[in-house]
N, C-alpha and C. Protein backbone atom coordinates (compact mmCIF):
# COMPACT_ATOMS: atom_id res chain seq x y z
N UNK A 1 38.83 29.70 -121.10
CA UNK A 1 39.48 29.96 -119.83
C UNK A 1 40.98 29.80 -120.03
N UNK A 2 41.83 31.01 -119.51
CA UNK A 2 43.23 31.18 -119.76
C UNK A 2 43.61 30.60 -118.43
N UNK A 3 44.39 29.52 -118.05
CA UNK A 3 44.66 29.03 -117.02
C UNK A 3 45.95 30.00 -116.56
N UNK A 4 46.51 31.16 -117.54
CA UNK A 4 48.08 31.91 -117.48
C UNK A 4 47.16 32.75 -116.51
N UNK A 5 46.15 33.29 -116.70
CA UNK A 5 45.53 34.20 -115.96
C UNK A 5 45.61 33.76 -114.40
N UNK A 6 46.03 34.18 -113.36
CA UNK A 6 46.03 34.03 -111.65
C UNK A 6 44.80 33.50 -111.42
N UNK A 7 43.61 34.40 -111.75
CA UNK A 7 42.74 34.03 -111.06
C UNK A 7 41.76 32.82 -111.76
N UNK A 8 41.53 32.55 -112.61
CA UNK A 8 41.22 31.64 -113.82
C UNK A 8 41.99 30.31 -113.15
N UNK A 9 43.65 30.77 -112.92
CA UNK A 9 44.43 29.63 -112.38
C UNK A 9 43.87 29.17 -111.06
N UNK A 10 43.69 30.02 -109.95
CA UNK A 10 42.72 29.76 -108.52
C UNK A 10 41.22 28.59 -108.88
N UNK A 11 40.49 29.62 -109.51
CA UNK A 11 39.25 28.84 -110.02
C UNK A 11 39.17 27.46 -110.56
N UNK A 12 40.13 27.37 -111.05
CA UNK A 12 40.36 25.46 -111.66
C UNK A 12 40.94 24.97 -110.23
N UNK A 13 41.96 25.46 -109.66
CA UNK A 13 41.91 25.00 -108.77
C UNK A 13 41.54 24.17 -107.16
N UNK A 14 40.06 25.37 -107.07
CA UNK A 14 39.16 25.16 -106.26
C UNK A 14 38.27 24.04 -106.95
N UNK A 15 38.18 24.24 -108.11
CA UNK A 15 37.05 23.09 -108.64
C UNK A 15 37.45 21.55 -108.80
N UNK A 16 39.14 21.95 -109.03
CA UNK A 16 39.28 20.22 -108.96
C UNK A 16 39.42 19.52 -107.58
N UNK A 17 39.88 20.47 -106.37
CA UNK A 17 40.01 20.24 -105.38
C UNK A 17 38.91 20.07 -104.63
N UNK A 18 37.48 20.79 -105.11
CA UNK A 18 36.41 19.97 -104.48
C UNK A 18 35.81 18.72 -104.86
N UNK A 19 36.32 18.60 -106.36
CA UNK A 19 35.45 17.51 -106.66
C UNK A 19 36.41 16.42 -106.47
N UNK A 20 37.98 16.72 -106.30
CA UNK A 20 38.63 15.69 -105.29
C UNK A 20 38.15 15.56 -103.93
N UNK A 21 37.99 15.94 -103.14
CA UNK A 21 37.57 15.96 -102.08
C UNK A 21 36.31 15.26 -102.23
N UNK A 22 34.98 15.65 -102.95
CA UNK A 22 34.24 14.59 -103.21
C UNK A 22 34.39 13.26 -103.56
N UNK A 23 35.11 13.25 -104.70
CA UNK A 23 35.61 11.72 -105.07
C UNK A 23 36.35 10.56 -103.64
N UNK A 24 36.94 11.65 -102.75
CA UNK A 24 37.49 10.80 -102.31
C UNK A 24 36.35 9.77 -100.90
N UNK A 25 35.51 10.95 -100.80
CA UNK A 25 34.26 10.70 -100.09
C UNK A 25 33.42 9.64 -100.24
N UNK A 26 33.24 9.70 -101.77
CA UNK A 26 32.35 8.70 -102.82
C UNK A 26 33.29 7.15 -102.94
N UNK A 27 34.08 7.24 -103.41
CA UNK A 27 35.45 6.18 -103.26
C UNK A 27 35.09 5.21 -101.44
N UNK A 28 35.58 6.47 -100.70
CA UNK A 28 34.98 4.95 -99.21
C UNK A 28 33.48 4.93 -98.98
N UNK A 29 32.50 5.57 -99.65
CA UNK A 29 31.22 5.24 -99.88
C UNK A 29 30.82 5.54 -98.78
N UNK A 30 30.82 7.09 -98.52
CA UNK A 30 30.63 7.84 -97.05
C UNK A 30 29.88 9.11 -97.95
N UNK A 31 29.45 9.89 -96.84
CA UNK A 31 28.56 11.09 -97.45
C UNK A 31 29.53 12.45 -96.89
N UNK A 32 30.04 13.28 -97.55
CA UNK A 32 30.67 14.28 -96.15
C UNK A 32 29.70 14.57 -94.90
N UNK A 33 30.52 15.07 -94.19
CA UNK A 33 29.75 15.73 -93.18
C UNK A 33 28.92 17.55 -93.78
N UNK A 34 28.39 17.56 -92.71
CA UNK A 34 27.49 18.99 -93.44
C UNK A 34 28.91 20.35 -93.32
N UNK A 35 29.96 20.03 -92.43
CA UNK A 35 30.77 21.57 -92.40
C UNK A 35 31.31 20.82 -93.64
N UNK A 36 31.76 19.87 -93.88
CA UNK A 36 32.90 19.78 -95.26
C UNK A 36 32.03 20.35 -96.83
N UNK A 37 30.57 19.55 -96.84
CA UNK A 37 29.84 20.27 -97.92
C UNK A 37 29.37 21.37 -97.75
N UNK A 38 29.35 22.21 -97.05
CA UNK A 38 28.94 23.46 -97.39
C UNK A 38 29.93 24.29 -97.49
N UNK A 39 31.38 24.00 -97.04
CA UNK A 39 32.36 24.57 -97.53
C UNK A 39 32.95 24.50 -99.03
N UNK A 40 32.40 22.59 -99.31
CA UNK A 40 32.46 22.90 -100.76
C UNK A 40 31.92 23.48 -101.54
N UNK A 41 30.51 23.87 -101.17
CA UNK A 41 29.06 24.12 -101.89
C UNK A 41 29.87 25.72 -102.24
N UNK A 42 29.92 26.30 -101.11
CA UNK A 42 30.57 27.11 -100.54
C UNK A 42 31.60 27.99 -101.74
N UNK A 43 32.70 27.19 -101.91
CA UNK A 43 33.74 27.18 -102.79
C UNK A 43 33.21 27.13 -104.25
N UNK A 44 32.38 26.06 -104.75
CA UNK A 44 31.69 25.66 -106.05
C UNK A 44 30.63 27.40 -106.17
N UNK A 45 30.62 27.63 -105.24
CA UNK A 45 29.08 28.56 -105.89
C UNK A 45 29.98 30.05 -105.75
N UNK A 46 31.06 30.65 -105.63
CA UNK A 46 32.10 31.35 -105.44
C UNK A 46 32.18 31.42 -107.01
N UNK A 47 32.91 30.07 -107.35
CA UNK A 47 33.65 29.90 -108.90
C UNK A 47 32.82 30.28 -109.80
N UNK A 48 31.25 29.55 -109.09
CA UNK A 48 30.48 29.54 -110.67
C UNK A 48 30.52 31.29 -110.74
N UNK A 49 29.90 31.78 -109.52
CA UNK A 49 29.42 33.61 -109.26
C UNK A 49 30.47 33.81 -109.94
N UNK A 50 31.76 33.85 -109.82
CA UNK A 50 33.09 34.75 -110.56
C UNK A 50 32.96 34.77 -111.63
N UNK A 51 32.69 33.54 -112.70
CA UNK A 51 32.35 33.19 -114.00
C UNK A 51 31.37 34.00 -114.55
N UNK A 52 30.20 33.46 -114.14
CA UNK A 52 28.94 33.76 -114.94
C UNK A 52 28.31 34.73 -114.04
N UNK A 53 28.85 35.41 -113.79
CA UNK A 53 28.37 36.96 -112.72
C UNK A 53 27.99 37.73 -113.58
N UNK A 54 29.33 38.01 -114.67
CA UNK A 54 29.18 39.27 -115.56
C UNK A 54 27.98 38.98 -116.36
N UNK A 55 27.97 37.99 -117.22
CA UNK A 55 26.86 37.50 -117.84
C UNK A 55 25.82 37.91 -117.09
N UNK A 56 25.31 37.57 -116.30
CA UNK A 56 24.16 37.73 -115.62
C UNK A 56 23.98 39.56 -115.35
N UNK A 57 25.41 40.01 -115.45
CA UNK A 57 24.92 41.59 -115.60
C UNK A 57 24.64 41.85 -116.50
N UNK A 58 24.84 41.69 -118.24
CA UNK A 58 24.89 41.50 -118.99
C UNK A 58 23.66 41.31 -119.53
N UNK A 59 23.11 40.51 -119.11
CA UNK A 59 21.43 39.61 -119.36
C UNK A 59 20.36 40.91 -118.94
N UNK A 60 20.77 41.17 -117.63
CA UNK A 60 19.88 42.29 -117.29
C UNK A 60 20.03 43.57 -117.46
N UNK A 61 21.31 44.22 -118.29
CA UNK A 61 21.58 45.62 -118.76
C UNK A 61 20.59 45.68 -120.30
N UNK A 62 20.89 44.22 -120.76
CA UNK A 62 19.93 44.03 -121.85
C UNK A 62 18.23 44.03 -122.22
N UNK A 63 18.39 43.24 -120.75
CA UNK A 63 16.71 43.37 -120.63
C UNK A 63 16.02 44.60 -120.83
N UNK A 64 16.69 45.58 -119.76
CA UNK A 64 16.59 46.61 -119.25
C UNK A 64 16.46 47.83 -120.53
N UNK A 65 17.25 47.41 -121.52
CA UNK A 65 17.15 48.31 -122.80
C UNK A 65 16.61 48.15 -123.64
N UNK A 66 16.13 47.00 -123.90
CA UNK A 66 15.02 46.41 -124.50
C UNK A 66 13.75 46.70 -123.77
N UNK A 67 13.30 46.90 -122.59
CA UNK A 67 12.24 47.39 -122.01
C UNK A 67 12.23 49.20 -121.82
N UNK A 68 13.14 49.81 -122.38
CA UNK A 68 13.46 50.53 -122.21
C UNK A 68 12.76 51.59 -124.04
N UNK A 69 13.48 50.67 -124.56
CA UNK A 69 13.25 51.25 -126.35
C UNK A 69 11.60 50.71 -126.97
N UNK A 70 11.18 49.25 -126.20
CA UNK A 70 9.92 49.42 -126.33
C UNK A 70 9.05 50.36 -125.52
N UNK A 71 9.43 50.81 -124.94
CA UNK A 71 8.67 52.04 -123.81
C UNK A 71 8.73 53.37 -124.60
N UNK A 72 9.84 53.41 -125.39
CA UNK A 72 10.03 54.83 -126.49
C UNK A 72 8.96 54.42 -127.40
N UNK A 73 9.61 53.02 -127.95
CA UNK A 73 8.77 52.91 -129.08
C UNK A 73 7.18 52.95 -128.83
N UNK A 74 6.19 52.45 -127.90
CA UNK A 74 4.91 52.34 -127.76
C UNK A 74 4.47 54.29 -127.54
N UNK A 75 5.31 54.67 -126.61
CA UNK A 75 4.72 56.12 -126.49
C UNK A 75 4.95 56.92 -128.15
N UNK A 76 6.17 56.57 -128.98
CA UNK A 76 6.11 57.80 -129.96
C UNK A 76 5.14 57.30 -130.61
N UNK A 77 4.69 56.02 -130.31
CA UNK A 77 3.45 55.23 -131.56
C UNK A 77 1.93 55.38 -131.12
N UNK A 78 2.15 56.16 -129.53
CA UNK A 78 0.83 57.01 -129.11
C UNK A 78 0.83 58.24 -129.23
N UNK A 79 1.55 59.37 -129.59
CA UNK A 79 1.62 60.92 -130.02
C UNK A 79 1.56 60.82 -131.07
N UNK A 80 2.02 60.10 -132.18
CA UNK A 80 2.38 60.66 -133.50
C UNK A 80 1.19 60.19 -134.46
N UNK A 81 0.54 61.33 -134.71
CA UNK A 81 -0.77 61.06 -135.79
C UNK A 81 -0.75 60.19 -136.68
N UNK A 82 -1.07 59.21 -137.20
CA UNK A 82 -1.25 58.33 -138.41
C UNK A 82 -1.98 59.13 -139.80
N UNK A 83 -0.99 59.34 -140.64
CA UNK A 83 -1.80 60.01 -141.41
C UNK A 83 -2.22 59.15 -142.83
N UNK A 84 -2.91 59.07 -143.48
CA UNK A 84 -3.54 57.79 -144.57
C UNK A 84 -3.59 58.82 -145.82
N UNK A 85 -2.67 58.68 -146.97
CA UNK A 85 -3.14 59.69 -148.22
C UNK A 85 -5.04 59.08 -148.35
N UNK A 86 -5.31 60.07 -148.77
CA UNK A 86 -6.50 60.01 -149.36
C UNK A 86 -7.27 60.27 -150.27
N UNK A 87 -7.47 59.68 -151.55
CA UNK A 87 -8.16 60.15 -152.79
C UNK A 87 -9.93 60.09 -152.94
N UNK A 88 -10.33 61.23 -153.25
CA UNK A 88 -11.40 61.61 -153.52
C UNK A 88 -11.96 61.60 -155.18
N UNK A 89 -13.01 60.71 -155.26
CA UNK A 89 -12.99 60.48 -156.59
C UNK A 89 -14.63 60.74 -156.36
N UNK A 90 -14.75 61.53 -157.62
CA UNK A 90 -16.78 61.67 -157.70
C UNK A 90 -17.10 60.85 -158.63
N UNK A 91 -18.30 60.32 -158.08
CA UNK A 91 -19.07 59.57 -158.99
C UNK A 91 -20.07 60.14 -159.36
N UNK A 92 -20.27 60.19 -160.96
CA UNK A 92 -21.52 61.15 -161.37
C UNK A 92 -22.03 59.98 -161.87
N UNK A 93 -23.62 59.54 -161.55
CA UNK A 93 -24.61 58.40 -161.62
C UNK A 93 -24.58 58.74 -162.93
N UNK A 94 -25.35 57.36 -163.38
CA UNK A 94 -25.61 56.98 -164.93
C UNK A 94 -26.51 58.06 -165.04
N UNK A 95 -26.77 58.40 -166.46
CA UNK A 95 -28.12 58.71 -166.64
C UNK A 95 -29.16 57.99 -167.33
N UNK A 96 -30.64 57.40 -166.74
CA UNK A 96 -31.39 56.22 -166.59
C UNK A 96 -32.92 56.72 -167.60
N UNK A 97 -32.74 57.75 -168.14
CA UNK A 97 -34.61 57.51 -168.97
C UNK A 97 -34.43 58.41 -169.86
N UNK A 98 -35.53 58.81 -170.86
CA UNK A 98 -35.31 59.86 -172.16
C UNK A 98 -35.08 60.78 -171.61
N UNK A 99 -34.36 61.67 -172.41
CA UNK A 99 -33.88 63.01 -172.25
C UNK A 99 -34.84 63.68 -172.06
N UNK A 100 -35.34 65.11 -171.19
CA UNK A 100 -35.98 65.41 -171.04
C UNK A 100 -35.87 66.91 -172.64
N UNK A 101 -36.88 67.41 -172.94
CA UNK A 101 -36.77 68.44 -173.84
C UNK A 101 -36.14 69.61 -173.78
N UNK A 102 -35.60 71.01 -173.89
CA UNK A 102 -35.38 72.00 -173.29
C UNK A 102 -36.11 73.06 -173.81
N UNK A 103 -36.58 73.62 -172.04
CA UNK A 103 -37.49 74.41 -172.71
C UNK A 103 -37.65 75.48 -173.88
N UNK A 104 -38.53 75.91 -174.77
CA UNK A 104 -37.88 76.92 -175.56
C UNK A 104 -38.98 78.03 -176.51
């Protein structure tokens, strides 16, 4: 995180300022009220979304192509014939008792 960046600079900002605002809550050993935390919640779930948004597009452009190339891959691996070389070899049986004579 480039803090030179504006908005990078905002985002640290909001985050230390809520969790000041918490601290200072925690410090007199009070709970906020529900408008102050959900404005922080509020603020905190803003920063994280800005951050890790893209990622999360990211995650699912991926998914998405990966479910995408196994879907190629399973169909060309149902059209495309399997073909197996195959050798043909004859077997000519022993031959098992006396020769027979020829006729003559």
């Amino acid at each position: 995180m480039k803090l030179s960046d504006p908005k990078s600079l905002l985002a640290f900002m909001i985050v230390v300022g809520a969790f000041a605002i918490l601290g200072m809550y925690v410090y007199q050993g009070k709970a906020p009220d529900a408008v102050i935390a959900s404005i922080l919640s509020g603020a905190l779930v803003g920063v994280v979304g800005f951050y890790f948004g893209h990622q999360n597009g990211t995650v699912s452009a991926l998914a998405s192509t990966a479910t995408q190339l196994a879907s190629q891959a399973i169909e060309k691996q149902r059209t495309a014939p399997i073909t197996i070389p195959v050798t043909v070899t004859p077997v000519v049986p022993p031959v098992t008792g006396p020769p027979t004579a020829a006729a003559g």
